[in-house]
N, C-alpha and C. Protein backbone atom coordinates (compact mmCIF):
# COMPACT_ATOMS: atom_id res chain seq x y z
N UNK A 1 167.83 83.25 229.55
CA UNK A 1 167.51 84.64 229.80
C UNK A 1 168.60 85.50 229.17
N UNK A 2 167.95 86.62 228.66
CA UNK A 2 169.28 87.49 228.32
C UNK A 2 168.81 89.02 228.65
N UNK A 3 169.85 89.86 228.77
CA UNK A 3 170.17 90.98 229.24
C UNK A 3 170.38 92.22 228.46
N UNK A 4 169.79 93.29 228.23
CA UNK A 4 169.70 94.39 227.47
C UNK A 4 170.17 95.56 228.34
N UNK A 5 170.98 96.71 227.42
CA UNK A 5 171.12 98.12 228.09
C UNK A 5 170.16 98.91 227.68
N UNK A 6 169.45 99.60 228.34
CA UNK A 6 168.68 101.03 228.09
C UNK A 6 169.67 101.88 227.97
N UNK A 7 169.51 102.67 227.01
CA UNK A 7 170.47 103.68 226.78
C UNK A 7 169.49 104.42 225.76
N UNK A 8 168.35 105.27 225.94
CA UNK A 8 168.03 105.98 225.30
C UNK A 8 167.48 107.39 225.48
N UNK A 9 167.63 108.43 224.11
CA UNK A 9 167.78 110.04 224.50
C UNK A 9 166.98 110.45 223.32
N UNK A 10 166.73 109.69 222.37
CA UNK A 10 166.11 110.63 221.49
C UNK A 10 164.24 110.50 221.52
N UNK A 11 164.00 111.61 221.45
CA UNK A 11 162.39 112.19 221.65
C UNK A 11 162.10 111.04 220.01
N UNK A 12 161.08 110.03 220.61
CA UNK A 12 160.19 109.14 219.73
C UNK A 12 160.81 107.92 219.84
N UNK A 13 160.74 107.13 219.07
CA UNK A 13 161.01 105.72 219.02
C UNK A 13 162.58 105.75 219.06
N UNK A 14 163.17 104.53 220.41
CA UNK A 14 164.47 104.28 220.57
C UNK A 14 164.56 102.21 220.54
N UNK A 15 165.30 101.66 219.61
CA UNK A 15 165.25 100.59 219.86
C UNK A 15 166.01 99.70 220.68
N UNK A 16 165.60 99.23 221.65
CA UNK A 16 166.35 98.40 223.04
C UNK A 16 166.69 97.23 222.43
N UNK A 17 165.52 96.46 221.78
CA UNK A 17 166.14 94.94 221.78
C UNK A 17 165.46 94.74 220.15
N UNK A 18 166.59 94.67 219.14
CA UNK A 18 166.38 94.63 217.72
C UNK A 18 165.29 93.30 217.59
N UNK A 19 164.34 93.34 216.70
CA UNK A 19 163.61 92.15 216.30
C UNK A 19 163.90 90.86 216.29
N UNK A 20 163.75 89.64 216.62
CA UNK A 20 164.06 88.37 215.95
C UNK A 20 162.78 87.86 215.25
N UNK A 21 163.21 87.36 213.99
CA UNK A 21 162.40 86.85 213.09
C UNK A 21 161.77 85.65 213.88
N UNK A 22 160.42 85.89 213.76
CA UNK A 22 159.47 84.81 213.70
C UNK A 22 158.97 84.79 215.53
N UNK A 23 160.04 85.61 216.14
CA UNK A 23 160.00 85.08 217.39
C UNK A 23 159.42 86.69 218.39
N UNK A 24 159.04 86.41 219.92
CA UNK A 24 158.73 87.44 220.60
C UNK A 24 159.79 88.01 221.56
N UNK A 25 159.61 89.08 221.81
CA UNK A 25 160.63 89.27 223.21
C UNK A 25 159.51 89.83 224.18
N UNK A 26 159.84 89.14 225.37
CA UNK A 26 159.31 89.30 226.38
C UNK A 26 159.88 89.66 227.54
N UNK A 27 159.67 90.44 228.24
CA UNK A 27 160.09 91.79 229.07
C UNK A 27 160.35 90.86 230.50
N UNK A 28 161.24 90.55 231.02
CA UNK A 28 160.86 90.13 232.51
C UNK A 28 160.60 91.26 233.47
N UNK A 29 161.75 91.64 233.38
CA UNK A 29 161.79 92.76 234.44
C UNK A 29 162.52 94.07 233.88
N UNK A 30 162.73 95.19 234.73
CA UNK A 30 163.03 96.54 233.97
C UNK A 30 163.84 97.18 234.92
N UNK A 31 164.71 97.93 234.55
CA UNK A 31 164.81 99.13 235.62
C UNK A 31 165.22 100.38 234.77
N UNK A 32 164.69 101.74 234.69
CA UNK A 32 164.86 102.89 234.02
C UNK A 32 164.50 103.74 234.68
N UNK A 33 165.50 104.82 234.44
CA UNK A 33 165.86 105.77 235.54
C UNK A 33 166.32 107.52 234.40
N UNK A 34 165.36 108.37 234.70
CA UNK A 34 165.28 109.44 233.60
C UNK A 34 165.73 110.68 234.37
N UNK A 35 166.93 111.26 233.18
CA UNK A 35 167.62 112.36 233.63
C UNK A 35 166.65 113.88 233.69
N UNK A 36 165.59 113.74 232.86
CA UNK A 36 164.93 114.64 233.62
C UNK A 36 162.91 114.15 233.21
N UNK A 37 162.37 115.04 232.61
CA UNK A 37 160.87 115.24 233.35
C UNK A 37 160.94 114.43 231.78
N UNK A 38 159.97 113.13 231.28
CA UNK A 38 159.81 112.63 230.34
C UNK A 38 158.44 111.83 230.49
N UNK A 39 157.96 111.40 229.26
CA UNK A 39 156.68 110.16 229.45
C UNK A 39 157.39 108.74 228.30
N UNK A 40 157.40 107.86 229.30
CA UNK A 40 157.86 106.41 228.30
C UNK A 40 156.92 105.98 228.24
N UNK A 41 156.74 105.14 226.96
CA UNK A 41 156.12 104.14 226.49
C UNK A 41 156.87 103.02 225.78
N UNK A 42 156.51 101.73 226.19
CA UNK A 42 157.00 100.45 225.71
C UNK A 42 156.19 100.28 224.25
N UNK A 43 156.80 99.78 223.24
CA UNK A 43 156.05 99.65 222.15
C UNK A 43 157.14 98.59 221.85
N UNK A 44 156.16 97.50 220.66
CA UNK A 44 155.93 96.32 219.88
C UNK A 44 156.56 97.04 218.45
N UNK A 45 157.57 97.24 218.02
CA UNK A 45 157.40 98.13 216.93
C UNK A 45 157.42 99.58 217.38
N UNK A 46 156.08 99.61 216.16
CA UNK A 46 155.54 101.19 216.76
C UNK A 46 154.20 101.08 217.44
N UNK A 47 153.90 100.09 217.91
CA UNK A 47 152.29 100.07 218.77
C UNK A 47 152.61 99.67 220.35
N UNK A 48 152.37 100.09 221.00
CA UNK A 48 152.42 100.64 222.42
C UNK A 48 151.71 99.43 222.81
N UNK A 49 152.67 98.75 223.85
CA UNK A 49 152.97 97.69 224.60
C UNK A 49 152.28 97.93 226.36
N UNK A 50 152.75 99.18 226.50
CA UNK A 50 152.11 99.67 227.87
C UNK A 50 151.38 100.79 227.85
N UNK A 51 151.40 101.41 228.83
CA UNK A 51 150.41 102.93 228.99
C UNK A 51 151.55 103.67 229.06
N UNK A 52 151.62 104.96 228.75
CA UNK A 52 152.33 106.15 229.01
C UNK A 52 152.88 105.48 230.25
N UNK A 53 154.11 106.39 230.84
CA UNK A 53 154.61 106.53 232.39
C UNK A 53 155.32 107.88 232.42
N UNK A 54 154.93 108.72 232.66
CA UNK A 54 155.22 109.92 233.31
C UNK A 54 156.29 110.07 234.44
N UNK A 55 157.60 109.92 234.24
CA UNK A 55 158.67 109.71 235.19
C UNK A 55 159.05 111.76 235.31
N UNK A 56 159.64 111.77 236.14
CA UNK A 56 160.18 113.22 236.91
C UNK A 56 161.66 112.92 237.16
N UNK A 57 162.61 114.18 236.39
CA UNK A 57 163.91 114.15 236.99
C UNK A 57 164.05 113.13 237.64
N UNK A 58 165.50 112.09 237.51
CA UNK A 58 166.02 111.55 238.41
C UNK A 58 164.86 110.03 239.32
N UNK A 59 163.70 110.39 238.40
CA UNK A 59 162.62 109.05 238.57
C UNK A 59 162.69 108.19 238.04
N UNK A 60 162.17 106.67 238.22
CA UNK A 60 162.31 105.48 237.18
C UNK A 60 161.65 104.87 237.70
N UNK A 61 161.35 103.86 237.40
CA UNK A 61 160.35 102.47 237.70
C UNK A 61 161.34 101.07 237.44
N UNK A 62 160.70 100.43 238.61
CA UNK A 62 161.68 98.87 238.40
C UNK A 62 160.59 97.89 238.86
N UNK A 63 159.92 97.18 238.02
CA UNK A 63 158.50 96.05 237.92
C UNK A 63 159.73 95.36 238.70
N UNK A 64 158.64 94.24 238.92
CA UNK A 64 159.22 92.86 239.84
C UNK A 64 159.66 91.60 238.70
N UNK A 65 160.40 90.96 238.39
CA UNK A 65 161.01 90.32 237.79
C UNK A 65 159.72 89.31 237.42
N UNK A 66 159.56 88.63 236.53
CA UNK A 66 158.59 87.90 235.68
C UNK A 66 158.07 86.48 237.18
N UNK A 67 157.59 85.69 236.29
CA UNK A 67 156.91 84.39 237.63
C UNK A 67 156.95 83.38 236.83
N UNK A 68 157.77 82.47 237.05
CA UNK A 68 157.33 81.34 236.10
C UNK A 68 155.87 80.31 236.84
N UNK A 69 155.56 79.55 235.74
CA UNK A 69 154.53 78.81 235.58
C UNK A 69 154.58 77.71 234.84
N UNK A 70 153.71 76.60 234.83
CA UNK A 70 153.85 75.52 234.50
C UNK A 70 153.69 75.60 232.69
N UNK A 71 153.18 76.78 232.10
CA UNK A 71 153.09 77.43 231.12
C UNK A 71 154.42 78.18 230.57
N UNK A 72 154.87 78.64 231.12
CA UNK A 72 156.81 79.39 230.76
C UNK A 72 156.86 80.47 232.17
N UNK A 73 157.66 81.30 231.64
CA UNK A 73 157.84 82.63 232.27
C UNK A 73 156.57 83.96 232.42
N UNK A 74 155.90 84.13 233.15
CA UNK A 74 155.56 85.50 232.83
C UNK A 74 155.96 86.60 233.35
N UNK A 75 155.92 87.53 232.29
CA UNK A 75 157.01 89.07 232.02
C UNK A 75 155.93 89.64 231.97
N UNK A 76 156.39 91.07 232.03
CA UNK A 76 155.72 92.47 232.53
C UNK A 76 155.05 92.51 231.14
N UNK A 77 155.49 92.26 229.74
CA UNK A 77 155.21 93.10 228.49
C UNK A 77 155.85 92.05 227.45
N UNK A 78 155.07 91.77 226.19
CA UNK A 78 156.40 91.23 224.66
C UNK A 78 155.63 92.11 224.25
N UNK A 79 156.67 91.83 222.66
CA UNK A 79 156.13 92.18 221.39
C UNK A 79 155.78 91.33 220.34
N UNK A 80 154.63 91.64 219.61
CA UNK A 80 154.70 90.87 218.53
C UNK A 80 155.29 89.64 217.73
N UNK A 81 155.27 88.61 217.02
CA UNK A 81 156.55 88.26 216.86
C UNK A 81 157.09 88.96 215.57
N UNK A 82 158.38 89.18 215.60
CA UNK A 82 159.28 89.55 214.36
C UNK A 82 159.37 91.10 214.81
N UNK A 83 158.89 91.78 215.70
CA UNK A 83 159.06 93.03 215.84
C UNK A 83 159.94 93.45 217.08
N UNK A 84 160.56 94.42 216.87
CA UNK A 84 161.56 94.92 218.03
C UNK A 84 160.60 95.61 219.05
N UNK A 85 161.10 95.48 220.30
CA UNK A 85 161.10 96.33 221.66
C UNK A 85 161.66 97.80 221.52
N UNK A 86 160.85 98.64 221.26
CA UNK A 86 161.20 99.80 221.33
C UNK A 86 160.87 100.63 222.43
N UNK A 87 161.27 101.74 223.05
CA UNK A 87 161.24 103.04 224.10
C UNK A 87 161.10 103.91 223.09
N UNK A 88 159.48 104.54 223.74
CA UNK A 88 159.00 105.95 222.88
C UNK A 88 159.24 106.81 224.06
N UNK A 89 160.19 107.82 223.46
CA UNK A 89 160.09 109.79 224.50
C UNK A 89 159.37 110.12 224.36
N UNK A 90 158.84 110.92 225.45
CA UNK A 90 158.37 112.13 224.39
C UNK A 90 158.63 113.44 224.64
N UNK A 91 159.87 113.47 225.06
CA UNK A 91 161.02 114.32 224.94
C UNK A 91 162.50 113.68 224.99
N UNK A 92 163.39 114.84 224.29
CA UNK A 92 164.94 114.16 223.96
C UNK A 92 165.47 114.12 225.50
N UNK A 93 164.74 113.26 226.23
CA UNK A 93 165.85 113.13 227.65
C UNK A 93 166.68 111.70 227.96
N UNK A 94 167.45 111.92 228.56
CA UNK A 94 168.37 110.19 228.17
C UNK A 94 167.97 109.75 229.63
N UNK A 95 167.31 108.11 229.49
CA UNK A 95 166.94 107.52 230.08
C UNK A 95 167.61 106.42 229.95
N UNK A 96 167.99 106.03 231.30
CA UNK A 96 169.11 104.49 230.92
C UNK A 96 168.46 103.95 232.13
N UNK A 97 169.06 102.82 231.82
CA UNK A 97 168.76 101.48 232.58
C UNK A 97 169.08 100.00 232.32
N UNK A 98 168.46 98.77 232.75
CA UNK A 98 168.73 97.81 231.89
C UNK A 98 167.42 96.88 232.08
N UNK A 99 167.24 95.49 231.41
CA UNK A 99 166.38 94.95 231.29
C UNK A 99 166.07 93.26 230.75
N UNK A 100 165.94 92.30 231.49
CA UNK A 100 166.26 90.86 231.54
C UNK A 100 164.33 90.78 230.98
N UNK A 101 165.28 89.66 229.73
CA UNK A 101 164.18 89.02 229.07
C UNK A 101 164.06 87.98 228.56
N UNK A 102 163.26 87.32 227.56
CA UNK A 102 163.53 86.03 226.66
C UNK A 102 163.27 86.49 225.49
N UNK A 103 163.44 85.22 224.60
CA UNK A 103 162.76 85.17 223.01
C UNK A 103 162.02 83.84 223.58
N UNK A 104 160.65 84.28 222.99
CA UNK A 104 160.22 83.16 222.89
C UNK A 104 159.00 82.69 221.25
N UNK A 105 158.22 82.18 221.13
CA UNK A 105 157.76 81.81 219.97
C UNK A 105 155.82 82.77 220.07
């Protein structure tokens, strides 16, 4: 498992967890917490991973940590393979947090 910072402010695409070639990242769990009124979206790249989320000042969301299975881990969200985990604004508000995941194939 490995561990990412949210640390993002700029209105559109912010990248959390840079690409690995060939491979996916998959989201276990989340926690993000927005300094003021914003809508996130998780995206594969640039193609949207989840639905909008409409957070309010000082709001955030924290999913329940992934479930394993006789199959691997399952996580909230991946991407693609070879493409980064990005956070879309859609406004310049800084939203931090952090976020436990894998690479997997």
């Amino acid at each position: 498992m490995k561990y990412a910072v949210i640390n993002a402010s700029a209105s559109g695409s912010n990248t959390i967890v840079a690409a690995v070639t060939g491979k996916r990242i998959r989201v276990l769990s989340y926690v993000m917490i927005a300094a003021g009124d914003v809508t996130v979206t998780w995206r594969s790249a640039a193609n949207a991973i989840s639905g909008p989320m409409a957070l309010a000042t000082n709001g955030g969301a924290a999913p329940a940590a992934g479930q394993a299975t006789p199959a691997g881990l399952i996580g909230q969200f991946q991407t693609e393979q070879g493409e980064a985990l990005n956070m879309n604004l859609s406004a310049a508000i800084a939203v931090g947090g952090h976020l436990a995941y894998i690479v997997t194939d």
